[in-house]
N, C-alpha and C. Protein backbone atom coordinates (compact mmCIF):
# COMPACT_ATOMS: atom_id res chain seq x y z
N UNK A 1 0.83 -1.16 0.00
CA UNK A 1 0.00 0.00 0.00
C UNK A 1 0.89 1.24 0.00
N UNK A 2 0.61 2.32 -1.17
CA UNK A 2 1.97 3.15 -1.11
C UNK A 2 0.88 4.60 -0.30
N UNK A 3 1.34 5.47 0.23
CA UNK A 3 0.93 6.63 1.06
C UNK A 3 1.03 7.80 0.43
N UNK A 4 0.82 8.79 0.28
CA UNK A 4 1.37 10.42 -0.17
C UNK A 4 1.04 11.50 1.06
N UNK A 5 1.67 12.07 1.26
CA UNK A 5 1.23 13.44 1.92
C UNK A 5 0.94 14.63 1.19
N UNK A 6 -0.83 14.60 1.90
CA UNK A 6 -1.52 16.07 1.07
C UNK A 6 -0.99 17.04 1.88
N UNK A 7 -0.78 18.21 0.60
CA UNK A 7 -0.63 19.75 1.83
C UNK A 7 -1.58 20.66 0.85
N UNK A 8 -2.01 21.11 2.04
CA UNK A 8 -3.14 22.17 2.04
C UNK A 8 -3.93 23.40 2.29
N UNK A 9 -4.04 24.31 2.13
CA UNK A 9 -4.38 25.24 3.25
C UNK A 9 -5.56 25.27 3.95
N UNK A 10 -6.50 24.10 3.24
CA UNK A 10 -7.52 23.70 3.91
C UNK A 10 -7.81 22.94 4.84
N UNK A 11 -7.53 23.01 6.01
CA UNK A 11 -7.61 22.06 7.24
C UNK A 11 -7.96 20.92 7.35
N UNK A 12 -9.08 20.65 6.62
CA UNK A 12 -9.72 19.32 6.30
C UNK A 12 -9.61 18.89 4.65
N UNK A 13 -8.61 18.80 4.08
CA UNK A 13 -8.04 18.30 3.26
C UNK A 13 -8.28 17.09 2.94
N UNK A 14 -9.00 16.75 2.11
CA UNK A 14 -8.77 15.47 1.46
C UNK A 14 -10.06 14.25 2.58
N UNK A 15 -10.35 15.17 3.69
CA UNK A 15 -11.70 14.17 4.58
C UNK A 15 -12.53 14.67 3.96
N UNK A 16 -13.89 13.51 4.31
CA UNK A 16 -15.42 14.04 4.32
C UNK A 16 -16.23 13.51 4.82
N UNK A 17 -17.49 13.42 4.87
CA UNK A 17 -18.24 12.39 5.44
C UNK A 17 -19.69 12.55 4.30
N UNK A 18 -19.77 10.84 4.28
CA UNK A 18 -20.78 11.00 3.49
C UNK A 18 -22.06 10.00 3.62
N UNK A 19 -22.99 10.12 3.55
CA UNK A 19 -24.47 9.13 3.81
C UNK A 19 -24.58 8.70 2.69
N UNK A 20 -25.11 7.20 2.53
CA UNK A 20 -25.87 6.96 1.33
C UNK A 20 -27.41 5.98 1.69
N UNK A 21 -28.30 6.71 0.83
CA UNK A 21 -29.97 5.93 1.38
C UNK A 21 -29.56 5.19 -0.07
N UNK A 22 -29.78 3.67 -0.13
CA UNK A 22 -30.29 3.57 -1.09
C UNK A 22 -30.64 2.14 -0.78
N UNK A 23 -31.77 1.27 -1.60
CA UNK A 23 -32.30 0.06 -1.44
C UNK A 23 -32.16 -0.86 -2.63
N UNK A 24 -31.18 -1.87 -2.82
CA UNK A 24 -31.29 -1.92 -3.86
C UNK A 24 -31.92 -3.90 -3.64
N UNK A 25 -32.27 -3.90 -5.09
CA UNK A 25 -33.28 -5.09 -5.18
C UNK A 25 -32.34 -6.45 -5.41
N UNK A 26 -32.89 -7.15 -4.52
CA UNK A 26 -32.19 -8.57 -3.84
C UNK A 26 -32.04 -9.61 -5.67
N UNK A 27 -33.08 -9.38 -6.23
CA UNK A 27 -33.51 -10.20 -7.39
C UNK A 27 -32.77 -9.37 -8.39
N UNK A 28 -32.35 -8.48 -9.12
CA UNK A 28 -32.23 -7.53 -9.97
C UNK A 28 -30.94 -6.27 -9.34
N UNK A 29 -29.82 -6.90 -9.04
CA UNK A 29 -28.58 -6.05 -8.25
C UNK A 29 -28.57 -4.54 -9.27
N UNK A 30 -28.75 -4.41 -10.12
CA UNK A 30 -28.72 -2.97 -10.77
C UNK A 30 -30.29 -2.41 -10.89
N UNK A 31 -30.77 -2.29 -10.23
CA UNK A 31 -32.50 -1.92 -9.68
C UNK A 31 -32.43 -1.60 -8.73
N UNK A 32 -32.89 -0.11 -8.51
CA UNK A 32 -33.34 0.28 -7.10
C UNK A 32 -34.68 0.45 -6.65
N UNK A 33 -35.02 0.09 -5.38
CA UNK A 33 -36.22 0.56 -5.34
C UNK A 33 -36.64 1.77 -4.95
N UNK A 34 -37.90 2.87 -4.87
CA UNK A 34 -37.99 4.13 -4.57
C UNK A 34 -37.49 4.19 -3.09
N UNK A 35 -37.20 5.41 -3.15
CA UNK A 35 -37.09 5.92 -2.00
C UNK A 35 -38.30 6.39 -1.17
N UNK A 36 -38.53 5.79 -0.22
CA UNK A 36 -39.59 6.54 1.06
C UNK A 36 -39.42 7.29 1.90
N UNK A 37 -40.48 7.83 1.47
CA UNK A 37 -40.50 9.64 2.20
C UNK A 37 -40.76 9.17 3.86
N UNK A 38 -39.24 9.46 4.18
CA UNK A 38 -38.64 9.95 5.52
C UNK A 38 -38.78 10.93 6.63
N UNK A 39 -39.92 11.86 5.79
CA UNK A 39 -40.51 13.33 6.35
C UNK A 39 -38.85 13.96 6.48
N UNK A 40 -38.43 14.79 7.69
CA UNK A 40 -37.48 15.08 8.11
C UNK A 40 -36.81 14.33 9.36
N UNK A 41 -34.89 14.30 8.76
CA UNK A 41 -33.97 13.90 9.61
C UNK A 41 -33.21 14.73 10.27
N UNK A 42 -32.85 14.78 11.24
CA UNK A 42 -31.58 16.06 11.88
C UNK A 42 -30.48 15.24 12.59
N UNK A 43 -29.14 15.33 11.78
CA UNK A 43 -28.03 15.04 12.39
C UNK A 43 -27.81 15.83 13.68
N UNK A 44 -27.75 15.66 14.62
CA UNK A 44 -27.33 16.71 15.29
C UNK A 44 -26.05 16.70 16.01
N UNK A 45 -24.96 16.99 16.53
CA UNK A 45 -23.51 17.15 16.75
C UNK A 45 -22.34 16.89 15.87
N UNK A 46 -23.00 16.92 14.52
CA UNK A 46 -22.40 17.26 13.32
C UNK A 46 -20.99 17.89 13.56
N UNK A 47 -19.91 17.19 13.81
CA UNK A 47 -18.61 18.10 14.16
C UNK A 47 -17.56 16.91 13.34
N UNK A 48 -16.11 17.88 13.03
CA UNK A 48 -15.18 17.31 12.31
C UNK A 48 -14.12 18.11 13.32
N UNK A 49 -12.62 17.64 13.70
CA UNK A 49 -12.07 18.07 14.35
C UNK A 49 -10.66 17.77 13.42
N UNK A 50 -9.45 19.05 13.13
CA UNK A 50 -8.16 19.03 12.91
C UNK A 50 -7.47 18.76 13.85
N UNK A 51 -6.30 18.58 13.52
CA UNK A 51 -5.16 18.04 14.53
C UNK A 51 -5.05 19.18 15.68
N UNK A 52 -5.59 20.43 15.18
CA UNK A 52 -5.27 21.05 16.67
C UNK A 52 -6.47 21.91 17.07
N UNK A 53 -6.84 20.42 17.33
CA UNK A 53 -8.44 20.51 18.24
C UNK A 53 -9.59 21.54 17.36
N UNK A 54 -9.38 22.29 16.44
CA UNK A 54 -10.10 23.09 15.71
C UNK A 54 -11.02 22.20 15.39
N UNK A 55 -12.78 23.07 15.40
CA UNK A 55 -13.93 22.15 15.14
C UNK A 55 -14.60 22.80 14.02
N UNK A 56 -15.33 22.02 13.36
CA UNK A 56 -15.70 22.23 12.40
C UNK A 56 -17.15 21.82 11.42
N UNK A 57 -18.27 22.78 11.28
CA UNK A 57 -19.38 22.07 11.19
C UNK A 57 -19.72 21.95 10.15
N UNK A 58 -21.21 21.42 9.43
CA UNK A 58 -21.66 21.23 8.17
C UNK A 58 -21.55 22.80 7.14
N UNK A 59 -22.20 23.67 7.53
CA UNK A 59 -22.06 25.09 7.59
C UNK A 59 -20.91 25.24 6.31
N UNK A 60 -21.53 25.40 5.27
CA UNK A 60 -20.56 25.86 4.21
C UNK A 60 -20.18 25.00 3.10
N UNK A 61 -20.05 23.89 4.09
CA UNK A 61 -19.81 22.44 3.37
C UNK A 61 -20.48 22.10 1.65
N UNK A 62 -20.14 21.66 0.98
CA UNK A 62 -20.70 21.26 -0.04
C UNK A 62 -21.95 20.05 -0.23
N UNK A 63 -22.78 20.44 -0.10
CA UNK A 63 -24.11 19.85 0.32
C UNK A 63 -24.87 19.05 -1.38
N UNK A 64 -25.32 18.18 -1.37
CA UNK A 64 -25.78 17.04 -2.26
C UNK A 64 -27.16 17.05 -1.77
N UNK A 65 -27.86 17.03 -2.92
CA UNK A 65 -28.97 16.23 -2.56
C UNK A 65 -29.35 14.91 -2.94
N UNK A 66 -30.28 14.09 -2.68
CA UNK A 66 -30.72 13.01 -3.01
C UNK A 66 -32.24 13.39 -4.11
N UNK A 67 -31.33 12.16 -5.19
CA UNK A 67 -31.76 12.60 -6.37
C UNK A 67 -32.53 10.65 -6.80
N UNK A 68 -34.00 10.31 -6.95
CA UNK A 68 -34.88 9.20 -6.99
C UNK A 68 -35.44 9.28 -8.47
N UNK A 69 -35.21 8.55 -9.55
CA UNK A 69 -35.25 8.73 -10.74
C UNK A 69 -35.40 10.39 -11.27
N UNK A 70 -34.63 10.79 -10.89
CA UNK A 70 -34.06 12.09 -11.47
C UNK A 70 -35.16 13.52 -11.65
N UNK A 71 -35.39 12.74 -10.16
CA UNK A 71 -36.17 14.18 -9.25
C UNK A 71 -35.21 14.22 -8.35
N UNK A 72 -35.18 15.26 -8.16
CA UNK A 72 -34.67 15.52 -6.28
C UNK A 72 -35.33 15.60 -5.53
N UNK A 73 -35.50 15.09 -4.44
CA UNK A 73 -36.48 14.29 -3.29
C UNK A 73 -36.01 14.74 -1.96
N UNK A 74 -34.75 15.73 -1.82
CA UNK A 74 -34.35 16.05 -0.61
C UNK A 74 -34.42 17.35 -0.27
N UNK A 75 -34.28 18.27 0.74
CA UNK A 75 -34.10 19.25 0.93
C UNK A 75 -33.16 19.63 1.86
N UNK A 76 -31.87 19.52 1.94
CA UNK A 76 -30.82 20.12 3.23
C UNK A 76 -30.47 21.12 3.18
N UNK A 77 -30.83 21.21 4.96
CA UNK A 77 -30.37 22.51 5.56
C UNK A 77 -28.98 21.90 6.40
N UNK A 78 -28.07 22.76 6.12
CA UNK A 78 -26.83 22.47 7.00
C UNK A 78 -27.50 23.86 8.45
N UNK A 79 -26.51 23.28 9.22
CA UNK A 79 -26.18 24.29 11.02
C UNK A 79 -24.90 24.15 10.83
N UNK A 80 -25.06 24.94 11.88
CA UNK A 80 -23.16 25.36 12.50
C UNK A 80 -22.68 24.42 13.03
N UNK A 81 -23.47 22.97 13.87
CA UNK A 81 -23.19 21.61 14.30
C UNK A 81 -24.25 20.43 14.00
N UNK A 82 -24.73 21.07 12.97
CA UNK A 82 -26.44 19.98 12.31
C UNK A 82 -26.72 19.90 11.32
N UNK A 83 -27.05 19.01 10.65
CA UNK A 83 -27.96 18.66 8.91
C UNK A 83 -29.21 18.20 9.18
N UNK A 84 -30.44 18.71 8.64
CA UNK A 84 -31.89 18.44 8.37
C UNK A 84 -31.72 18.18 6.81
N UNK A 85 -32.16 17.16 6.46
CA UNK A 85 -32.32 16.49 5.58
C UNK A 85 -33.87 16.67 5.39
N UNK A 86 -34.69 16.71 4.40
CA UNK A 86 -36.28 16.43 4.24
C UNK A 86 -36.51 16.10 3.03
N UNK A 87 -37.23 15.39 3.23
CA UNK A 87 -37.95 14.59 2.11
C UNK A 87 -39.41 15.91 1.45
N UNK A 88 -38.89 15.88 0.24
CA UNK A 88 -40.01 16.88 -0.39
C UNK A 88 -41.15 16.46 -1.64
């Protein structure tokens, strides 16, 4: 396994964190089934921490939505330490 060192001026370089909803069908491995409306989710203590203790929240972050035959079906709100996710 070979390694590299990133340099950055971005603190959180090269991390992320990421969710995935998806269901896919036991009979048919490239088939998904719909997605069900979840109403709303809230991460809450949403935090990322650098090596020197610096914290860091969703807030700014590059945010995705969830996309169910090519509607978008989500609505996120990032916080300063939280994600609400909703189903629309």
């Amino acid at each position: 396994m070979a390694h590299r060192q990133l340099q950055s001026s971005d603190p959180l370089c090269g991390l992320s964190a990421s969710w995935y909803i998806e269901l896919v069908s036991s009979v048919n491995p490239t088939t998904y089934h719909p997605l069900a409306n979840f109403s709303k989710v809230t991460f809450t203590d949403a935090v990322a921490s650098d090596h020197n203790s610096q914290s860091y929240g969703p807030q700014g972050a590059t945010i995705s939505e969830t996309v169910d035959n090519d509607t978008v079906v989500t609505f996120v709100t990032p916080g300063e330490y939280s994600v609400t996710i909703e189903y629309v």
